[in-house]
PDB file of N, CA and C in Angstrom:
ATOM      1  N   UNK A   1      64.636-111.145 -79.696  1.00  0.00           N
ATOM      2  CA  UNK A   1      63.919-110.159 -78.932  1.00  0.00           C
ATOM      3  C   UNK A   1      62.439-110.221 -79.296  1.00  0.00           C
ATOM      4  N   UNK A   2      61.146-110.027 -78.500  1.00  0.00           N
ATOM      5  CA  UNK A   2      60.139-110.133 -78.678  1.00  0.00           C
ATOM      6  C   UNK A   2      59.879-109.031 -79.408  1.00  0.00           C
ATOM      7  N   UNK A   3      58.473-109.133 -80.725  1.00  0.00           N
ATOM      8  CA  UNK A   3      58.586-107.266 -81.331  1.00  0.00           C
ATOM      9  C   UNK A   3      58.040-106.670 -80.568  1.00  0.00           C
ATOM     10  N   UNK A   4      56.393-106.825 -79.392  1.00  0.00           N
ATOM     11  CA  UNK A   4      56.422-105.746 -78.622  1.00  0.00           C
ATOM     12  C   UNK A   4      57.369-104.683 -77.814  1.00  0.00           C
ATOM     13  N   UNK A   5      58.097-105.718 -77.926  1.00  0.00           N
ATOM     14  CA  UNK A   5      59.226-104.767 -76.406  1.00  0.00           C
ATOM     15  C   UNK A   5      60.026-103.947 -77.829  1.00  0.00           C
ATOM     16  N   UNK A   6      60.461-104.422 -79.052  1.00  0.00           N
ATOM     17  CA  UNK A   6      61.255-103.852 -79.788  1.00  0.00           C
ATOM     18  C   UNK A   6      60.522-102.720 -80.591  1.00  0.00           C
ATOM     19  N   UNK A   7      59.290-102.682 -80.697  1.00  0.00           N
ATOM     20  CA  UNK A   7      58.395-101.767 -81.033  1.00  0.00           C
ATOM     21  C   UNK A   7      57.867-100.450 -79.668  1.00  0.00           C
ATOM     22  N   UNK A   8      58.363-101.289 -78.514  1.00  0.00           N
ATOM     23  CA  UNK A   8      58.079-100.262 -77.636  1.00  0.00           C
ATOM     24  C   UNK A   8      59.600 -99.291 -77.277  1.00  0.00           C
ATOM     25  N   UNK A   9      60.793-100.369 -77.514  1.00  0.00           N
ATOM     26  CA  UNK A   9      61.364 -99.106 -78.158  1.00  0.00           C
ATOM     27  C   UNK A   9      61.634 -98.440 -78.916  1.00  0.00           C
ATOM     28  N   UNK A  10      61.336 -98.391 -79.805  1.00  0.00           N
ATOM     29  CA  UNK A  10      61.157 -97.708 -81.439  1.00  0.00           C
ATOM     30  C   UNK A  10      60.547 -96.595 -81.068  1.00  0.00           C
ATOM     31  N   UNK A  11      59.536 -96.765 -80.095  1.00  0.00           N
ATOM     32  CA  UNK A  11      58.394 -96.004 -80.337  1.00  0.00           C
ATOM     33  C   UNK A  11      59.078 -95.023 -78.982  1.00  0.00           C
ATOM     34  N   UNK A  12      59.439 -95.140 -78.025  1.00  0.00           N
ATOM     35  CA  UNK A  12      60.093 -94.468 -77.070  1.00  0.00           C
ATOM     36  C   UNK A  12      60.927 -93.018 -77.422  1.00  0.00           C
ATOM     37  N   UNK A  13      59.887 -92.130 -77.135  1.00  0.00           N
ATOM     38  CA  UNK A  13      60.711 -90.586 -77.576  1.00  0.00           C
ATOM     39  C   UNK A  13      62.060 -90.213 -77.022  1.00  0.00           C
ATOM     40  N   UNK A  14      62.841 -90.841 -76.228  1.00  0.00           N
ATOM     41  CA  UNK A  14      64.022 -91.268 -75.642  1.00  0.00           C
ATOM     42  C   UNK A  14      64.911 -91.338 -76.540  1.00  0.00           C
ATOM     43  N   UNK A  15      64.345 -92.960 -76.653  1.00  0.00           N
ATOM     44  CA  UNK A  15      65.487 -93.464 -78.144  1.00  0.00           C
ATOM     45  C   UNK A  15      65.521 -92.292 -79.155  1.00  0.00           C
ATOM     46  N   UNK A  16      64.031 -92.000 -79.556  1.00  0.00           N
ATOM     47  CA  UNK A  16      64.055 -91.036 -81.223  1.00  0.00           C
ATOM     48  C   UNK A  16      65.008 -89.967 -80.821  1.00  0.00           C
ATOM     49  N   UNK A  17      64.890 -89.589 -79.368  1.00  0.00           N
ATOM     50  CA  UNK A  17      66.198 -88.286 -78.818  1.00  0.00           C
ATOM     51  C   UNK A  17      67.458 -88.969 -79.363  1.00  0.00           C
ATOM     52  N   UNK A  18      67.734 -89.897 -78.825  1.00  0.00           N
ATOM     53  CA  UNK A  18      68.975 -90.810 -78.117  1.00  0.00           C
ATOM     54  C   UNK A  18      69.931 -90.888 -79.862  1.00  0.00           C
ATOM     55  N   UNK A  19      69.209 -91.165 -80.802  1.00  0.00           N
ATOM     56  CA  UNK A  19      69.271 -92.034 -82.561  1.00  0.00           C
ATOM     57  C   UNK A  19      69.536 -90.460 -82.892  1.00  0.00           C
ATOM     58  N   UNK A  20      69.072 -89.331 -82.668  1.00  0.00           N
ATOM     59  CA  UNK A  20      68.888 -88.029 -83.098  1.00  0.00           C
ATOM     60  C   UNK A  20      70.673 -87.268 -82.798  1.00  0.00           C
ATOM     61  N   UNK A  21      70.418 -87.312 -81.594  1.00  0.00           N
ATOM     62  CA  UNK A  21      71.825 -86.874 -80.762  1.00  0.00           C
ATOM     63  C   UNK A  21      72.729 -87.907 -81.376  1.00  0.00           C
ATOM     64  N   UNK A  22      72.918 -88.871 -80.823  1.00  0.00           N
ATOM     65  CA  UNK A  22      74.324 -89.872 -81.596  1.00  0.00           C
ATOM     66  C   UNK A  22      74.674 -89.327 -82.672  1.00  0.00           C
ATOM     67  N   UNK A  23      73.412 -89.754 -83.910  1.00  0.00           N
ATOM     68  CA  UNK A  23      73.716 -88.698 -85.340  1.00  0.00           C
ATOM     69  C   UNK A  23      74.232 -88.078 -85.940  1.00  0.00           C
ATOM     70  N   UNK A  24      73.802 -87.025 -84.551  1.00  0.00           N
ATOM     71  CA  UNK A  24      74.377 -85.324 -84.866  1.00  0.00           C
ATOM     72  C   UNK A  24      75.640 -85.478 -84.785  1.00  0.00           C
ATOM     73  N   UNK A  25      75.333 -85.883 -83.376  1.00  0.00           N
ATOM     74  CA  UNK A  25      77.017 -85.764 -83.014  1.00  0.00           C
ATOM     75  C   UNK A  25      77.839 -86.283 -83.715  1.00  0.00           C
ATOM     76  N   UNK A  26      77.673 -87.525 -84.164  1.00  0.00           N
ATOM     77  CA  UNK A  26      78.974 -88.496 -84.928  1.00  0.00           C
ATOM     78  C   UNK A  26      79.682 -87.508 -86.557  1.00  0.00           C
ATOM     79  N   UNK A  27      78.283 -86.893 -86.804  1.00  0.00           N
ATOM     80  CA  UNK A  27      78.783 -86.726 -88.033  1.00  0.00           C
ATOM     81  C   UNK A  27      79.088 -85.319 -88.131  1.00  0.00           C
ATOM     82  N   UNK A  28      79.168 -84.657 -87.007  1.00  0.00           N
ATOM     83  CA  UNK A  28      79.462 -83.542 -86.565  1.00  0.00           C
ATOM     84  C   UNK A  28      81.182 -83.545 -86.145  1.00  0.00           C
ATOM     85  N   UNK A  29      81.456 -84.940 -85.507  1.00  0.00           N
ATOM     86  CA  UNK A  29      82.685 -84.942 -85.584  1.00  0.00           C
ATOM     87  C   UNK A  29      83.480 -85.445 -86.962  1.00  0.00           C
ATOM     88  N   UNK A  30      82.775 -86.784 -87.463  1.00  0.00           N
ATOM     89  CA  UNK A  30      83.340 -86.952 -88.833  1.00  0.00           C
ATOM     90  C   UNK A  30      83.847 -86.192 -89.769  1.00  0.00           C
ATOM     91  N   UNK A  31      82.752 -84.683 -89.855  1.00  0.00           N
ATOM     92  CA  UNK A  31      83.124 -83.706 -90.780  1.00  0.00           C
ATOM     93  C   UNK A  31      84.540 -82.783 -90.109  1.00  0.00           C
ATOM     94  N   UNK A  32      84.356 -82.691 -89.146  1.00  0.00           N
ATOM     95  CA  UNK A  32      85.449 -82.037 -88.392  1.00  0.00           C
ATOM     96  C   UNK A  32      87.085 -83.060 -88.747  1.00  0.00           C
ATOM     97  N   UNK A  33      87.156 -84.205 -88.815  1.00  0.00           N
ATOM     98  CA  UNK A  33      87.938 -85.530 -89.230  1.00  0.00           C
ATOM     99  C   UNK A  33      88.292 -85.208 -90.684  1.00  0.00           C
ATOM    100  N   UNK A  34      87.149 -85.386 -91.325  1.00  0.00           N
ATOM    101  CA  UNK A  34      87.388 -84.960 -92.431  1.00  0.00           C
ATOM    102  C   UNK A  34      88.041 -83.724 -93.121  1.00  0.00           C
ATOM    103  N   UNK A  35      87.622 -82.653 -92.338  1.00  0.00           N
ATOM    104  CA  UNK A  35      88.652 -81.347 -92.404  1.00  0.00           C
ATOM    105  C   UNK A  35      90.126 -81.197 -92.148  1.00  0.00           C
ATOM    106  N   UNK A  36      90.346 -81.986 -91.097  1.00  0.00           N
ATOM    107  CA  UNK A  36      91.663 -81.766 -91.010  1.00  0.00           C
ATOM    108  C   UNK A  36      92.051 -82.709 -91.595  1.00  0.00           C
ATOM    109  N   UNK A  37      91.686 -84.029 -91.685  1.00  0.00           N
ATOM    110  CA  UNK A  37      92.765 -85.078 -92.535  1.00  0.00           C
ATOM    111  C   UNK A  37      92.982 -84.401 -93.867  1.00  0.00           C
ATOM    112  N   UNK A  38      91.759 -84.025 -95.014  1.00  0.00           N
ATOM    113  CA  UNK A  38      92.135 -83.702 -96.506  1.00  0.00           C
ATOM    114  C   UNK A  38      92.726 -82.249 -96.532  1.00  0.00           C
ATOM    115  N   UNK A  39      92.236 -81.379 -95.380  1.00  0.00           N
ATOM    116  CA  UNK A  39      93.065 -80.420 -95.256  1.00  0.00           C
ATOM    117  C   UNK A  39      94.556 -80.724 -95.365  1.00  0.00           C
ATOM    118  N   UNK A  40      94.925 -81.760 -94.498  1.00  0.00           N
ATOM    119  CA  UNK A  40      96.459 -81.552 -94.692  1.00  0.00           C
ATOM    120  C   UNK A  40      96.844 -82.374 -95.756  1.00  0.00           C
ATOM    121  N   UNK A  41      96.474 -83.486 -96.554  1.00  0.00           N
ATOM    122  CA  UNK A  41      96.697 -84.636 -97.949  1.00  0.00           C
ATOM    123  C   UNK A  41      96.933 -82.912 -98.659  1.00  0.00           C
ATOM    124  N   UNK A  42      95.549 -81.894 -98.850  1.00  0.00           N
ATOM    125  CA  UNK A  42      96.104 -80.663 -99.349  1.00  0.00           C
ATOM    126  C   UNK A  42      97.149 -79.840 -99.766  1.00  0.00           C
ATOM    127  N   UNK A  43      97.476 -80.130 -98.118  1.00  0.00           N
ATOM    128  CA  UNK A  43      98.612 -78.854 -97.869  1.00  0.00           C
ATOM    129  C   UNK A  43      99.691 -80.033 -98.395  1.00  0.00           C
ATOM    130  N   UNK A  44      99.521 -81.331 -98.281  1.00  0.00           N
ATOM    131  CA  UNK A  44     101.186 -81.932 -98.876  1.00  0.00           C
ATOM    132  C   UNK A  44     100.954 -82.065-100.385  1.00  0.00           C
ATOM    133  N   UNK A  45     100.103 -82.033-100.837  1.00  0.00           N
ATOM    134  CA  UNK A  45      99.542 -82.036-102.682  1.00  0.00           C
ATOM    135  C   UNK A  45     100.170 -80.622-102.981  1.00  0.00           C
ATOM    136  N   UNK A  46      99.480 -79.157-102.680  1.00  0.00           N
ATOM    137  CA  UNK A  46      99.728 -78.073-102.902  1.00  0.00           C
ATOM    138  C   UNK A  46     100.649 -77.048-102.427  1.00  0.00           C
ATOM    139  N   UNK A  47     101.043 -77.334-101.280  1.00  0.00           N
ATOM    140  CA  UNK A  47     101.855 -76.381-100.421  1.00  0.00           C
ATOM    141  C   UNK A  47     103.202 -77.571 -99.850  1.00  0.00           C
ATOM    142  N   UNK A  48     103.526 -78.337-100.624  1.00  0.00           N
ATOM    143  CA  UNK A  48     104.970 -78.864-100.413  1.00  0.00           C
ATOM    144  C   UNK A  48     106.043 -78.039 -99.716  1.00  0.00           C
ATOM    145  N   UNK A  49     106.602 -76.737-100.430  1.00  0.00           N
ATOM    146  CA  UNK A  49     107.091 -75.401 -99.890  1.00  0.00           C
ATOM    147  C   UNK A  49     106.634 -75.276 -98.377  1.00  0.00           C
ATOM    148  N   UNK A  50     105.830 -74.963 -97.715  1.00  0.00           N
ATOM    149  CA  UNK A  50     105.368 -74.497 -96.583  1.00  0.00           C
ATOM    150  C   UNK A  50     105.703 -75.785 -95.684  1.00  0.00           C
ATOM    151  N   UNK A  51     105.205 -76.846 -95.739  1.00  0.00           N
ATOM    152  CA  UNK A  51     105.371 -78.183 -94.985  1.00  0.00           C
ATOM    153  C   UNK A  51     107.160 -78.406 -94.573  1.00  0.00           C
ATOM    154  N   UNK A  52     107.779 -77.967 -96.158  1.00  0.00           N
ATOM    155  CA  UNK A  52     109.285 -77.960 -95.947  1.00  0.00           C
ATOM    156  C   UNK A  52     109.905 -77.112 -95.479  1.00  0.00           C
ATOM    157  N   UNK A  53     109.308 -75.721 -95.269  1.00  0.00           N
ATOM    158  CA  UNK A  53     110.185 -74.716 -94.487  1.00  0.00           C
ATOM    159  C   UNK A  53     110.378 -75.251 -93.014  1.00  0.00           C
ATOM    160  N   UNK A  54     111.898 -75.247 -92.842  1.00  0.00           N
ATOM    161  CA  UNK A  54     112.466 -75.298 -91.405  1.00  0.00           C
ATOM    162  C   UNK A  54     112.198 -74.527 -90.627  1.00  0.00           C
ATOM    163  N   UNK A  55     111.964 -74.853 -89.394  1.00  0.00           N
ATOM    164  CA  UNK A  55     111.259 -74.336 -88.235  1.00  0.00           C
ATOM    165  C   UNK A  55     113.050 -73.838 -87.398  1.00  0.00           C
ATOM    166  N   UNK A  56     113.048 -72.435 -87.582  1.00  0.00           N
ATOM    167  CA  UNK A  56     114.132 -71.458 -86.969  1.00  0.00           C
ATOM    168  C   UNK A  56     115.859 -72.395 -87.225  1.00  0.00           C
ATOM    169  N   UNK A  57     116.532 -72.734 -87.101  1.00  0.00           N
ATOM    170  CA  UNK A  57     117.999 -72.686 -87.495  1.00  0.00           C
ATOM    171  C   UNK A  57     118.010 -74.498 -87.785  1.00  0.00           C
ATOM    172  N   UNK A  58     117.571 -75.183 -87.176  1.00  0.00           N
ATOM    173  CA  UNK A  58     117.263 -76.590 -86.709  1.00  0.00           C
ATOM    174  C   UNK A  58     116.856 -77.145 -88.086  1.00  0.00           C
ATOM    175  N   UNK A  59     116.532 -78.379 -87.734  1.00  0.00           N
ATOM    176  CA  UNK A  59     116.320 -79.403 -89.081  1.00  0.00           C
ATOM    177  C   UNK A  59     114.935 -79.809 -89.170  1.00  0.00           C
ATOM    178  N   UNK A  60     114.198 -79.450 -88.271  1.00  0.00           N
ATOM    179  CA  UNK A  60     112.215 -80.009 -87.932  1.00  0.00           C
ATOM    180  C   UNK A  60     111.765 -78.982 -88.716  1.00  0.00           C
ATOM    181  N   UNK A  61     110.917 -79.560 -89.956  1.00  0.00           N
ATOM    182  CA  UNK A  61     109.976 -78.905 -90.377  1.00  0.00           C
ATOM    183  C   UNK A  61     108.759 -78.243 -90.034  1.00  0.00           C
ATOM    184  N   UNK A  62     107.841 -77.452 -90.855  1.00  0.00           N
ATOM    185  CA  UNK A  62     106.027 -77.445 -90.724  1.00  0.00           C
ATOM    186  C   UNK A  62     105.584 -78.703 -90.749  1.00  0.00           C
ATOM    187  N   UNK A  63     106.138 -79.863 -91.233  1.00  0.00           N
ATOM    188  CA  UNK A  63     105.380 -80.682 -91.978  1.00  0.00           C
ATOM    189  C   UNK A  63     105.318 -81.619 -90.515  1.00  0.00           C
ATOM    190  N   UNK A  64     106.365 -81.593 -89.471  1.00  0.00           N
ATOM    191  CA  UNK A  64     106.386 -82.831 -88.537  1.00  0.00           C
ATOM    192  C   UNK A  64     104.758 -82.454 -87.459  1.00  0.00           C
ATOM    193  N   UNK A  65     105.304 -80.974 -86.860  1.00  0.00           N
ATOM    194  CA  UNK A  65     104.132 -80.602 -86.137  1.00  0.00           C
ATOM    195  C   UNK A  65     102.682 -80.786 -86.698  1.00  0.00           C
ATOM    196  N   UNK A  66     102.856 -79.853 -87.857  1.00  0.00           N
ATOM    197  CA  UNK A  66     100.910 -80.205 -88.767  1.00  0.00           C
ATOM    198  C   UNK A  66     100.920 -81.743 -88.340  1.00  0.00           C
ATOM    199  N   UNK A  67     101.638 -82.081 -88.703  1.00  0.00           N
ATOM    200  CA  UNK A  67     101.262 -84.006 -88.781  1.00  0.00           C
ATOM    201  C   UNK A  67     101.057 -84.900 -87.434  1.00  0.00           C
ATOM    202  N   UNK A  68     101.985 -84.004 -86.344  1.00  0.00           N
ATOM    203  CA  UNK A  68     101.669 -84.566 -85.180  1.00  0.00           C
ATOM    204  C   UNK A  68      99.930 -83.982 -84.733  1.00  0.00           C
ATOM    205  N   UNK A  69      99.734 -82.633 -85.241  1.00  0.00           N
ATOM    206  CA  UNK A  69      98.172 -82.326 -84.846  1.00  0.00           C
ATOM    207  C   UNK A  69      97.414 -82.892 -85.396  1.00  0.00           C
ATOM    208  N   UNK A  70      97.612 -83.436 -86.471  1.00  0.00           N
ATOM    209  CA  UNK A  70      96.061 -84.568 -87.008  1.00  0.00           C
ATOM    210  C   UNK A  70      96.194 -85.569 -85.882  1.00  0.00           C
ATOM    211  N   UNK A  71      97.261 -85.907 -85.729  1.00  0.00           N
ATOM    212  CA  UNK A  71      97.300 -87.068 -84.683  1.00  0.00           C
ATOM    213  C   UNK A  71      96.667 -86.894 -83.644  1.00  0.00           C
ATOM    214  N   UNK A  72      97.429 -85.753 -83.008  1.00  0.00           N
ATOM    215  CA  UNK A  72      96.586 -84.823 -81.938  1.00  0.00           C
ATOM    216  C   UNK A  72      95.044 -84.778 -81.911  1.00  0.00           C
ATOM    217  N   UNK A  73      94.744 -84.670 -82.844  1.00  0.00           N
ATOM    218  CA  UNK A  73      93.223 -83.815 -83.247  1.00  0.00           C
ATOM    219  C   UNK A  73      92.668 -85.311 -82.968  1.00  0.00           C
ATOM    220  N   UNK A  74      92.974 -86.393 -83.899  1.00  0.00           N
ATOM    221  CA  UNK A  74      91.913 -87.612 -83.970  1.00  0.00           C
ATOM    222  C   UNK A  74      91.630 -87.711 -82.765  1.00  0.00           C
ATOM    223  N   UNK A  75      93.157 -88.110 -81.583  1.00  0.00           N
ATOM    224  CA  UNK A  75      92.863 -88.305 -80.254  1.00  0.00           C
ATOM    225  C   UNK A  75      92.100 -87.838 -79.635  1.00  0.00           C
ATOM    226  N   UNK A  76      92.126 -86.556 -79.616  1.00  0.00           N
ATOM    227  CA  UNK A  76      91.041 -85.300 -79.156  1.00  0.00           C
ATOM    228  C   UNK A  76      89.777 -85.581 -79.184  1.00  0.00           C
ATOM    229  N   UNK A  77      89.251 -85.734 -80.428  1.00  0.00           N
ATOM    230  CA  UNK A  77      87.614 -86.160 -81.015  1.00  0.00           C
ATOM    231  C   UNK A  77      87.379 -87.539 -80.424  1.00  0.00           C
ATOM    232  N   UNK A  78      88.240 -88.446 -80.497  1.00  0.00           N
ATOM    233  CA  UNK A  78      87.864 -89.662 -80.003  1.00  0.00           C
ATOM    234  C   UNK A  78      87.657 -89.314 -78.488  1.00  0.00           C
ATOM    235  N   UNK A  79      88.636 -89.075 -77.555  1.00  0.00           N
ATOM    236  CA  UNK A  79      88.104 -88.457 -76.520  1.00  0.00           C
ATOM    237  C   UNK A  79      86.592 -88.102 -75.714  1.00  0.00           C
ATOM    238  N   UNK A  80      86.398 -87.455 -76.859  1.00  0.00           N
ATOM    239  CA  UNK A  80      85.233 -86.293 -76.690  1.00  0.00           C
ATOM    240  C   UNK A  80      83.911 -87.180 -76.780  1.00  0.00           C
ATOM    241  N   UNK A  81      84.266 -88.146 -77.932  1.00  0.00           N
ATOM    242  CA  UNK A  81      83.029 -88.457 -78.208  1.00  0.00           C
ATOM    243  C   UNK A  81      83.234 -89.471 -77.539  1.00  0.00           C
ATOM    244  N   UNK A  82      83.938 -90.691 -76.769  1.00  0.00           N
ATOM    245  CA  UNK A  82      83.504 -91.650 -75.548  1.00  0.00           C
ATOM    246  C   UNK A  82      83.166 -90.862 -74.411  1.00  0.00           C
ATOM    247  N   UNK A  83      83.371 -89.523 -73.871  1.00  0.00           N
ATOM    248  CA  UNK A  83      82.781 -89.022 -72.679  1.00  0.00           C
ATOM    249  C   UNK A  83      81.740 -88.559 -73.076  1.00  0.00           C
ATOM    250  N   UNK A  84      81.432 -88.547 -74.293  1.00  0.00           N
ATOM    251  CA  UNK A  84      79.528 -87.710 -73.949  1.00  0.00           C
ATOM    252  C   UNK A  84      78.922 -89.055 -74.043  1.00  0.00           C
ATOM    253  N   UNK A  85      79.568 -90.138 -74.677  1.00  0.00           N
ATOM    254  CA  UNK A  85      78.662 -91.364 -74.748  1.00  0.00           C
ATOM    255  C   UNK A  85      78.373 -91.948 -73.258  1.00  0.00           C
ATOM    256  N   UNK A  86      79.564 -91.981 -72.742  1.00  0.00           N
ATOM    257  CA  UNK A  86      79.748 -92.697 -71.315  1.00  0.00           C
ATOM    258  C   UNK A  86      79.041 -91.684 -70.354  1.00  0.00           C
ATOM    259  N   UNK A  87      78.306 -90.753 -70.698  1.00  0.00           N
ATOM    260  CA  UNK A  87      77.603 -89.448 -69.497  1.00  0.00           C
ATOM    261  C   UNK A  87      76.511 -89.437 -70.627  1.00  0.00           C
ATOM    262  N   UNK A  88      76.303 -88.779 -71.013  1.00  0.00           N
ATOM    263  CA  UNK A  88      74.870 -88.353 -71.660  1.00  0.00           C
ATOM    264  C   UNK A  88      73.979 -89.511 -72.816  1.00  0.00           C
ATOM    265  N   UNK A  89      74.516 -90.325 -73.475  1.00  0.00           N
ATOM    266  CA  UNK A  89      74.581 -91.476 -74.242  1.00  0.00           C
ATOM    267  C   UNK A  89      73.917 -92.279 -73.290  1.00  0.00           C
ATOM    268  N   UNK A  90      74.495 -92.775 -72.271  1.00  0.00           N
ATOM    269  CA  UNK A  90      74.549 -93.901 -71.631  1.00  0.00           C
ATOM    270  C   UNK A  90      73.481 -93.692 -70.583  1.00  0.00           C
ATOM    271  N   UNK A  91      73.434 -92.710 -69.966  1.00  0.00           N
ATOM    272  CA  UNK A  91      72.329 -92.455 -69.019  1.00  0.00           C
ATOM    273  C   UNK A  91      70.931 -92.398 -69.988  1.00  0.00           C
ATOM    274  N   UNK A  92      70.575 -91.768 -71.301  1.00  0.00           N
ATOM    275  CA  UNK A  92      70.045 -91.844 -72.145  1.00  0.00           C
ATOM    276  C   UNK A  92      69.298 -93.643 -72.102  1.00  0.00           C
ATOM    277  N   UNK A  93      70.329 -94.310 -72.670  1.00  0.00           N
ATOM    278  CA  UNK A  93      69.721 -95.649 -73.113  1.00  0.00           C
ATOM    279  C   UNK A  93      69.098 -96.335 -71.602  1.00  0.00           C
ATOM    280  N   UNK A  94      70.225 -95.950 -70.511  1.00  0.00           N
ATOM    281  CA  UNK A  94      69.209 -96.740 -69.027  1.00  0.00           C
ATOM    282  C   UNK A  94      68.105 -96.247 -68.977  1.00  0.00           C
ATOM    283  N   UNK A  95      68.128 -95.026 -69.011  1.00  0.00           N
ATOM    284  CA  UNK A  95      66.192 -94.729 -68.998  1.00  0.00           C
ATOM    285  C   UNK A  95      65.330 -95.364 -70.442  1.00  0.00           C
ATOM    286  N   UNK A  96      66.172 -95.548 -71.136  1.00  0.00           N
ATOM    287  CA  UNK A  96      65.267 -96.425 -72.134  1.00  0.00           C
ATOM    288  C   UNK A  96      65.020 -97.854 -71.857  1.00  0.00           C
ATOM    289  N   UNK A  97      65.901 -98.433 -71.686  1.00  0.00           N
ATOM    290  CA  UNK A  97      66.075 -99.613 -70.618  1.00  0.00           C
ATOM    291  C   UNK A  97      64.776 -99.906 -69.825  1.00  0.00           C
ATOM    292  N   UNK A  98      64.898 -98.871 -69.069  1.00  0.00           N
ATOM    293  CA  UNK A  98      64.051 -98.868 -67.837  1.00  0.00           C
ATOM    294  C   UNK A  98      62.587 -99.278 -67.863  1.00  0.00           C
ATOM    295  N   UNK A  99      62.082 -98.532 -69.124  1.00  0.00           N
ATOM    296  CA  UNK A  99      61.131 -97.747 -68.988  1.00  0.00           C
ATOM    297  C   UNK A  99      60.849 -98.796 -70.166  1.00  0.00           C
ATOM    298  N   UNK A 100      61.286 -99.951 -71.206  1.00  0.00           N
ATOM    299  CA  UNK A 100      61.070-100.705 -72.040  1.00  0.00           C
ATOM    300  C   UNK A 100      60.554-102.052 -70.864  1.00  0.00           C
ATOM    301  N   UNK A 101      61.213-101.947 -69.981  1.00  0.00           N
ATOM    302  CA  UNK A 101      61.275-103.218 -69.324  1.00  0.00           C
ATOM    303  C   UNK A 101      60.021-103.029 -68.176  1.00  0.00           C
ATOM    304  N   UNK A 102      59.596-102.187 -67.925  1.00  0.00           N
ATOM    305  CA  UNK A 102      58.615-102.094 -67.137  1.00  0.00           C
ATOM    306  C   UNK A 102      57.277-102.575 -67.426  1.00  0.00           C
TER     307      UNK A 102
END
């Protein structure tokens, strides 16, 4: 890549948005990732009891559901964060695009 054009986007208050937002966001979800995964390593370290109580007359524990919602949850966040990339992300970098190449 030539450095003018790579210095003209550096310098593009777009991108500094664009590098700002991603950021936030990523590690906004990471920590959220992070909550529920060690949350539940937790609850199976400390609360063994609770994970093992049977759910009404049946043989399915606490422990299957909690475990299907981390699953749940990752899916969720992953989700979330390819649609703001693919809408707000992405329209983001074409106007950087744009406006580098001009």
């Amino acid at each position: 890549m030539e450095t003018p054009l790579v210095e003209r986007i550096v310098a593009d208050p777009n991108y500094q948005e664009l590098k700002r937002q991603r950021s936030s966001f990523g590690w906004t979800l990471t920590i959220a990732m992070l909550v529920v995964y060690y949350g539940f390593i937790l609850l199976i370290a400390f609360k063994k009891d609770l994970l093992a109580a049977r759910i009404g007359e049946g043989v399915m524990t606490w422990g299957i559901p909690i475990g299907f919602g981390v699953i749940i949850f990752t899916i969720l966040i992953t989700g979330i964060y390819v649609r703001r990339a693919n809408s707000e992300f992405d329209q983001l970098s074409e106007k950087i695009k744009k406006d580098a190449l001009k």
